[in-house]
Protein backbone atom coordinates (compact mmCIF):
# COMPACT_ATOMS: atom_id res chain seq x y z
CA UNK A 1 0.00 0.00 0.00
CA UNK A 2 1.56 3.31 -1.10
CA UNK A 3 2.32 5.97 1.90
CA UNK A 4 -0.80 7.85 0.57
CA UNK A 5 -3.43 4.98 0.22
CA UNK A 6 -2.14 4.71 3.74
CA UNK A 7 -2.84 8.42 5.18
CA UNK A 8 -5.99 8.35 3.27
CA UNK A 9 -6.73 5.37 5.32
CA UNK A 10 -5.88 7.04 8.27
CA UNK A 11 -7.93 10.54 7.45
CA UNK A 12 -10.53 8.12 6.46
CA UNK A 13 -10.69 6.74 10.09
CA UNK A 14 -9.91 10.14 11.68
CA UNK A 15 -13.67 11.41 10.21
CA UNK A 16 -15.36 8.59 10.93
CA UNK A 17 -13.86 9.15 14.55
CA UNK A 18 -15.09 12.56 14.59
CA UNK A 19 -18.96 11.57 13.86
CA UNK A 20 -18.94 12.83 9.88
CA UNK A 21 -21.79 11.04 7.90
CA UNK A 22 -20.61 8.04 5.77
CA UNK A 23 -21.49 10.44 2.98
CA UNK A 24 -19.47 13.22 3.49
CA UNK A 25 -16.49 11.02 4.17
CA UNK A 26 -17.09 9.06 0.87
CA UNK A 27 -17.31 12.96 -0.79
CA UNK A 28 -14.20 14.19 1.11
CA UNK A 29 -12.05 10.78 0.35
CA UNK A 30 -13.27 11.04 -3.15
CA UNK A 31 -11.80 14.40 -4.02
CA UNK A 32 -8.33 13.49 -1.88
CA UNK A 33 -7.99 10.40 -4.44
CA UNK A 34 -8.61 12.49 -7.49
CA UNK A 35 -5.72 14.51 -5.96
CA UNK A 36 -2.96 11.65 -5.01
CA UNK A 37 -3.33 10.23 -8.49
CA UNK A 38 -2.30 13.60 -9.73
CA UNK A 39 0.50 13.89 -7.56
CA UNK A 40 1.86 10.24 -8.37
CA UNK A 41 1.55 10.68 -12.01
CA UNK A 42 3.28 14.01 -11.42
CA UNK A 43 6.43 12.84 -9.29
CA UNK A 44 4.62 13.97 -6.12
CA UNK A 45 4.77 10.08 -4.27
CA UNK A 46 3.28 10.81 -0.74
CA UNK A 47 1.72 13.43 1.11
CA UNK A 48 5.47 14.65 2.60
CA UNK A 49 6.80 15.74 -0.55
CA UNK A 50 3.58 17.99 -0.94
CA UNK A 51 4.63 21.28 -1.18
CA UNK A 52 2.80 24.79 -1.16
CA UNK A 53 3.85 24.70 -5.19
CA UNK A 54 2.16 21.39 -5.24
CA UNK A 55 -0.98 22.89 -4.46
CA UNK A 56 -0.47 26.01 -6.64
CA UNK A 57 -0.22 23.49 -9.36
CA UNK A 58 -2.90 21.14 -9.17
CA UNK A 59 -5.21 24.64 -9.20
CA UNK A 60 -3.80 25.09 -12.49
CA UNK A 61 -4.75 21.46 -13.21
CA UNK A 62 -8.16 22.23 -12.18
CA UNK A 63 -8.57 25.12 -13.98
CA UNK A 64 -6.97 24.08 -17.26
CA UNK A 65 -8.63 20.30 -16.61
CA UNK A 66 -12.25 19.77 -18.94
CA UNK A 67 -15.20 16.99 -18.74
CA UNK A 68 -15.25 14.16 -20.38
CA UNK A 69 -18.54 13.83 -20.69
CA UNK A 70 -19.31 17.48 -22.37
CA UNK A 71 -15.72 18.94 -22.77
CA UNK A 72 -16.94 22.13 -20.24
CA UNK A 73 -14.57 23.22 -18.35
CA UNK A 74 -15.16 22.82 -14.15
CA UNK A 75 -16.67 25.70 -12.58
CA UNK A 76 -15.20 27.62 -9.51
CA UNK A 77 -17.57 26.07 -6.99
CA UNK A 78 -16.42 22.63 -7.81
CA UNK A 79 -12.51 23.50 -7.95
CA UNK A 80 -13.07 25.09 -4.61
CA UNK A 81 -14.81 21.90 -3.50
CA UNK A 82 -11.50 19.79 -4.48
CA UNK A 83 -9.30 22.03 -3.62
CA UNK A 84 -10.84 22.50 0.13
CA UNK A 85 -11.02 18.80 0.07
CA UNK A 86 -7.17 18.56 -0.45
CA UNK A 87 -6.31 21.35 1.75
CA UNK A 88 -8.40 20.26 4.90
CA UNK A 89 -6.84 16.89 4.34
CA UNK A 90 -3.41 17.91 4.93
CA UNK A 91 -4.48 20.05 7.51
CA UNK A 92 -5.61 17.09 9.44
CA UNK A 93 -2.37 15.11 8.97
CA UNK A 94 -0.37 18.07 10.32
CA UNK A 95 -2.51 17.79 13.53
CA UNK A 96 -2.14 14.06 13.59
CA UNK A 97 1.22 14.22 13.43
CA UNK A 98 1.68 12.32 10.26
CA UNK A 99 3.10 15.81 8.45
CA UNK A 100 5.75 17.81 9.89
CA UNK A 101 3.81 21.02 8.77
CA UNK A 102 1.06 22.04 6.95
CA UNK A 103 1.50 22.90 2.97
CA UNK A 104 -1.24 24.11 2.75
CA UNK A 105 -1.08 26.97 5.86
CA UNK A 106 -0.51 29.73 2.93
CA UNK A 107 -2.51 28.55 -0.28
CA UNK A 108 -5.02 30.87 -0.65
CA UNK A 109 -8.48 29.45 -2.28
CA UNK A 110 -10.52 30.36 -5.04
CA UNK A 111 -12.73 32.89 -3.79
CA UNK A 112 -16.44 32.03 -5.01
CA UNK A 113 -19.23 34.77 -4.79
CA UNK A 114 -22.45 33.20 -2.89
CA UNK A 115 -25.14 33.33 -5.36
CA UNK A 116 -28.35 32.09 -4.23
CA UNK A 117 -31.04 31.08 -6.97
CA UNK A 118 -33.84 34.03 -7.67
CA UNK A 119 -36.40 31.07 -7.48
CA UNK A 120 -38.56 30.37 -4.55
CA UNK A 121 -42.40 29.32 -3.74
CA UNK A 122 -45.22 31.63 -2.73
CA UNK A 123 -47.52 30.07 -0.49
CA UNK A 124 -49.82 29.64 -2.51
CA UNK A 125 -47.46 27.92 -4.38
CA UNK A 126 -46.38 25.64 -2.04
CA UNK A 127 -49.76 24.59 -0.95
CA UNK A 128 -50.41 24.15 -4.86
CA UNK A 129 -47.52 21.65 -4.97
CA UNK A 130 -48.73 19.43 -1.58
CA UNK A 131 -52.53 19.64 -2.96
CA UNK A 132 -50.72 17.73 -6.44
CA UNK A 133 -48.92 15.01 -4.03
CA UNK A 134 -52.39 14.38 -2.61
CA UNK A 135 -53.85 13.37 -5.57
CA UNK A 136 -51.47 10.30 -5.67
CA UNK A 137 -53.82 8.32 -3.40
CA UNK A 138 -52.43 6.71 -0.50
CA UNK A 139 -48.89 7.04 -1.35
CA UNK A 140 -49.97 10.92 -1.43
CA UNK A 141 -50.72 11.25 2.14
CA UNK A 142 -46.41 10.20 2.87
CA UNK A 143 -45.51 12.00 0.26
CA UNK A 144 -47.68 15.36 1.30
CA UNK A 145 -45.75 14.77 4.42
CA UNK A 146 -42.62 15.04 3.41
CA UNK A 147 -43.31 18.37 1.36
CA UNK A 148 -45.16 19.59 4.42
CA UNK A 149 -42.09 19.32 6.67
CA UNK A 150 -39.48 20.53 3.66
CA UNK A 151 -41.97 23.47 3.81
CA UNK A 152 -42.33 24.10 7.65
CA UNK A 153 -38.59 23.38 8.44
CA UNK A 154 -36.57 24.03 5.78
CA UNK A 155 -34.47 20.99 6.06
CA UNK A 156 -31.88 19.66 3.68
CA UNK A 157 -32.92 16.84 1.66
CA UNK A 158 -30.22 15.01 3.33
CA UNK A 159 -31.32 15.59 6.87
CA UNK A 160 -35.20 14.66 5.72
CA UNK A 161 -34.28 11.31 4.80
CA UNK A 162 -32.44 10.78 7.76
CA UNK A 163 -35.17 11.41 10.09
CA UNK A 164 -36.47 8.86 12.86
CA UNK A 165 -40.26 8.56 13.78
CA UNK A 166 -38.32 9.35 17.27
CA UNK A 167 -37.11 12.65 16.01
CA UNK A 168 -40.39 14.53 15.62
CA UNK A 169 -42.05 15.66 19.19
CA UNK A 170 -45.37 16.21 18.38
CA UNK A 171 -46.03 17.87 21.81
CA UNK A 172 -43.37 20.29 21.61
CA UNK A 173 -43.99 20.91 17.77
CA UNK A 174 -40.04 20.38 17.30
CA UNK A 175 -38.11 18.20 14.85
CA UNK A 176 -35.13 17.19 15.79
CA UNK A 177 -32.01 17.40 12.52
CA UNK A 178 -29.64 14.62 13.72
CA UNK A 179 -25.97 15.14 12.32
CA UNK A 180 -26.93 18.10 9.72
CA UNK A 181 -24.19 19.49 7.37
CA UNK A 182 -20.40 19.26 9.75
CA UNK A 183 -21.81 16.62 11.86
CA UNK A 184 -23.81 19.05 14.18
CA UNK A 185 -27.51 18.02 15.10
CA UNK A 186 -30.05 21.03 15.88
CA UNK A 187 -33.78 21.28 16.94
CA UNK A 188 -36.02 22.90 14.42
CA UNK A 189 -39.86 24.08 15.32
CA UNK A 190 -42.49 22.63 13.35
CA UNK A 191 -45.58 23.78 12.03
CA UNK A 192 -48.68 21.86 13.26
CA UNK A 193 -50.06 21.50 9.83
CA UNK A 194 -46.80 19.26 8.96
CA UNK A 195 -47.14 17.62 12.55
CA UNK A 196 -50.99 16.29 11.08
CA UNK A 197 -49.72 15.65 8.20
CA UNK A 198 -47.44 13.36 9.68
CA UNK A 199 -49.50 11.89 12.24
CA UNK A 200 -52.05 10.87 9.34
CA UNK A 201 -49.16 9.14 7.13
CA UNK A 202 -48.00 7.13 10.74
CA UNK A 203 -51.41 5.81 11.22
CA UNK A 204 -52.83 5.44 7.17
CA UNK A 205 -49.50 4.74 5.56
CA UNK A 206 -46.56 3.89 6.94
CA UNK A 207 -47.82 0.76 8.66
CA UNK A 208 -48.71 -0.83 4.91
CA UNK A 209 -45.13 -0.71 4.25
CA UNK A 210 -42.49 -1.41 6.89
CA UNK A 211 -40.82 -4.18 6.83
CA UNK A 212 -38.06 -6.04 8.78
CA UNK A 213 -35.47 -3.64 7.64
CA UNK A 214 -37.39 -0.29 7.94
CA UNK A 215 -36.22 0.56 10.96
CA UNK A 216 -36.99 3.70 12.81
CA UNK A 217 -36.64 5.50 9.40
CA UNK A 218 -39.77 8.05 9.05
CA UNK A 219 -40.33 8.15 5.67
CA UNK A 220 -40.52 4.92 3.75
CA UNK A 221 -39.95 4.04 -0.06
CA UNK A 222 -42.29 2.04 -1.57
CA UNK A 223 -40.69 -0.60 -0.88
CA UNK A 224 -40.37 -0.15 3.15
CA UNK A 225 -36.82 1.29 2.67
CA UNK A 226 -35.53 4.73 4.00
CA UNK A 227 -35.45 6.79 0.83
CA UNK A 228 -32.78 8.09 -0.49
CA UNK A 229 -31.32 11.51 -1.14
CA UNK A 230 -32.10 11.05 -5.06
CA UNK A 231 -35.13 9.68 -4.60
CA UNK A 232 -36.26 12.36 -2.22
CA UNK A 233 -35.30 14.73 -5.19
CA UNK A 234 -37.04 13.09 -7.73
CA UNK A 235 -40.05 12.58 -5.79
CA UNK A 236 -40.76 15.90 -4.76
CA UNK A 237 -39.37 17.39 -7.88
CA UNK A 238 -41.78 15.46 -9.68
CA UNK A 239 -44.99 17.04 -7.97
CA UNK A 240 -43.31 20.58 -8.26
CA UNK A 241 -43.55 20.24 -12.35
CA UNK A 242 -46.95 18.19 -12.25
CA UNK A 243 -48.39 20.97 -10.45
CA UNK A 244 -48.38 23.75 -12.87
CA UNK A 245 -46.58 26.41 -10.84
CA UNK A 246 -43.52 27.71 -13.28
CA UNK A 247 -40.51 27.12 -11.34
CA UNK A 248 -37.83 24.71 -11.26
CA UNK A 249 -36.67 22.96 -8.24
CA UNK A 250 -37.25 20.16 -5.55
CA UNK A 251 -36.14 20.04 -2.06
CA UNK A 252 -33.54 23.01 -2.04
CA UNK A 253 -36.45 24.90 -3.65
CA UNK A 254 -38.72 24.50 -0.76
CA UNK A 255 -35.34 25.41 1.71
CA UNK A 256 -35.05 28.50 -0.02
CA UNK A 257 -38.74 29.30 0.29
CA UNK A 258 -38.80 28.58 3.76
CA UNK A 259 -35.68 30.99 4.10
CA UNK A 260 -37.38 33.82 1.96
CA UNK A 261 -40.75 33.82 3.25
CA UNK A 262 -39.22 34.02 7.12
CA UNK A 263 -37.47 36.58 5.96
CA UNK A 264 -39.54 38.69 4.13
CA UNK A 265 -42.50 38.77 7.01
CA UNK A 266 -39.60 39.61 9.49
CA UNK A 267 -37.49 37.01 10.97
CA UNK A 268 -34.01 38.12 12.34
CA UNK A 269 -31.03 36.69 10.13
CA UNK A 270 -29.67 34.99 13.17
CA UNK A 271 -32.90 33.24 13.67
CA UNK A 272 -33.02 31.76 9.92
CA UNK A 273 -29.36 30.65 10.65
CA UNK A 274 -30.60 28.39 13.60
CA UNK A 275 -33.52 27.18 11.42
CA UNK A 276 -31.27 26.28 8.42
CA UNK A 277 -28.11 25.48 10.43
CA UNK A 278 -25.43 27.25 8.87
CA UNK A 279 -22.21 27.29 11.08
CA UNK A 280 -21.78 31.07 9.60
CA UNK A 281 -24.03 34.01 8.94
CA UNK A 282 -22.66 34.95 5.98
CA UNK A 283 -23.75 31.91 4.33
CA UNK A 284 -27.47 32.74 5.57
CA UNK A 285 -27.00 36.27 4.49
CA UNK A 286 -27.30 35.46 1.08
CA UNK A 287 -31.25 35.07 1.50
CA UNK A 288 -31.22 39.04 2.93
CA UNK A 289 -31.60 40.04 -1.11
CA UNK A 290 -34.92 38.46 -1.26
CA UNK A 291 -35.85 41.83 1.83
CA UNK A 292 -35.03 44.74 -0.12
CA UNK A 293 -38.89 44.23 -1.84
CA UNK A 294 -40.24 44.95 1.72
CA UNK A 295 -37.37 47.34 2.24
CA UNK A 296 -38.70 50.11 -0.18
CA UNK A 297 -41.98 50.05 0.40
CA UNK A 298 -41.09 50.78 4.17
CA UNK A 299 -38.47 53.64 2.85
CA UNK A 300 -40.91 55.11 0.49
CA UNK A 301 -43.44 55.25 3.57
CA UNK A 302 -41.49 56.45 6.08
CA UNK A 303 -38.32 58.26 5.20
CA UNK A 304 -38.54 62.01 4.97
CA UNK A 305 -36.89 61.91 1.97
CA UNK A 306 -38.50 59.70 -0.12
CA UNK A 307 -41.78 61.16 0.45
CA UNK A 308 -40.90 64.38 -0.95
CA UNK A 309 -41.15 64.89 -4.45
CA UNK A 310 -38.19 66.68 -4.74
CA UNK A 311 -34.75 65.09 -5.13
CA UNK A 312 -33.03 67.67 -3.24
CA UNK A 313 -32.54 67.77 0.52
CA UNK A 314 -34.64 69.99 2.42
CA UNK A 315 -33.20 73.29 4.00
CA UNK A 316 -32.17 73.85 7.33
């Protein structure tokens, strides 16, 4: 085994350690491979000889590098992905004392502007959407459920598929998000329309299909297995272009609705933060466009200046 199938071993370990989802380790180990075959076909033969240059020159890879599959080249986001991938992994072996230092202390990443999609439900629209699941019979009442609580928590897609009948507290009207993006878990409040519409798919629904290997999982396939993240998207993405309404999108587009509509009726930032759980605010900040609708009308009602019809200031 080479010294970096090793470390990657080790790094592999080291996340599972720290409570990361199988996922994100398979995403993280994923991108670190892509970059130790570059470095062994390049003369670079373990993570020691990795050098600041190293790094400078597997961005040019990146950035010079095209798809197979379309011959596009890789947009920024993605590099950033890799490169973040490569940089946190050396970061780690530093700490674990497999590196002497860090390569990767001064490499300066890609910066990316946050750009969050214009696109986001009304609603009306949203109710539209959950009134189109319905229609779909008895596998409509789960499936209304699952929009329902995409709607009234703003989950990943990720996080709803992970959920536990143990996780929702009806009582409390709370959802709890076990090991949400970074391994953190959070509590979420829930609407009590979403907490029927779950109580009604536990009693109708769910009982038809579980099976030996359901589990505790809270939203079955139809097939009595947890569903997965695609299926999740397909599903609900699905009922979002059956419906009519004109906008493309599945389970991010009812995050960013959630996000919006808080937002534009008057939640604090901080609050939305919590609800989405974004380690920083500036990631959350990106939804604060979506405010400056509400923002003029207020100005144009209530600052001096706007109300006069006059550009120019008024005289002392």
């Amino acid at each position: 085994m080479s010294t970096f199938a090793k470390l990657i071993e080790a790094y592999r370990e080291d996340c599972l350690a720290r409570e990361m989802s199988p996922s994100t380790v398979v995403g993280k180990l994923g991108m670190v491979r892509v970059f130790a075959g570059w470095c062994l076909a390049n003369g670079v033969a373990n993570p020691k000889a990795v050098t600041l240059k190293t790094l400078e020159d597997y961005r040019k890879h990146l950035y010079q590098h095209h798809k197979r599959r379309d011959g596009r080249p890789i947009d920024v986001p993605t590099r950033r992905n890799h490169l973040t991938a490569v940089t946190v992994f050396l970061r780690r072996l530093k700490r674990l004392g497999h590196l002497a230092k860090d390569p990767g202390a001064e490499f300066e990443m890609p910066r990316v502007e946050r750009r969050l999609t214009q696109v986001w439900l009304t609603e009306d629209e949203a109710a539209t959407v959950c009134k189109q699941a319905a229609l779909n019979g008895r596998r409509g009442v789960r499936d209304v459920a699952m929009l329902e609580v995409l709607f009234a928590t703003g989950v990943r897609r990720i996080e709803l598929v992970r959920l536990d009948i143990k996780d929702v507290d009806f009582e409390a009207r709370t959802l709890k998000v076990r090991k949400g993006k970074g391994g953190h878990s959070r509590y979420v409040p829930i609407a009590e329309r979403a907490c029927e519409a779950i109580k009604r798919y536990l009693a109708e629904v769910r009982p038809e299909l579980v099976t030996l290997q359901s589990g505790q999982a809270l939203f079955l396939d139809n097939r009595g297995n947890r569903f997965r993240v695609q299926q999740a998207s397909r599903l609900v993405g699905r009922y979002v272009a059956l419906s009519g309404v004109q906008k493309r999108g599945a389970c991010n587009l009812f995050r960013h609705s959630t996000a919006t509509l808080m937002l534009e009726n008057g939640a604090d930032i901080r609050h939305i933060q919590k609800m989405l759980g974004h380690r920083h605010i500036g990631t959350t900040e990106i939804y604060t466009h979506v405010a400056i609708g509400s923002l003029k009308k207020v100005y144009a009602n209530t600052h001096p200046a706007a109300r006069r019809s006059g550009g120019a200031p008024a005289v002392m």
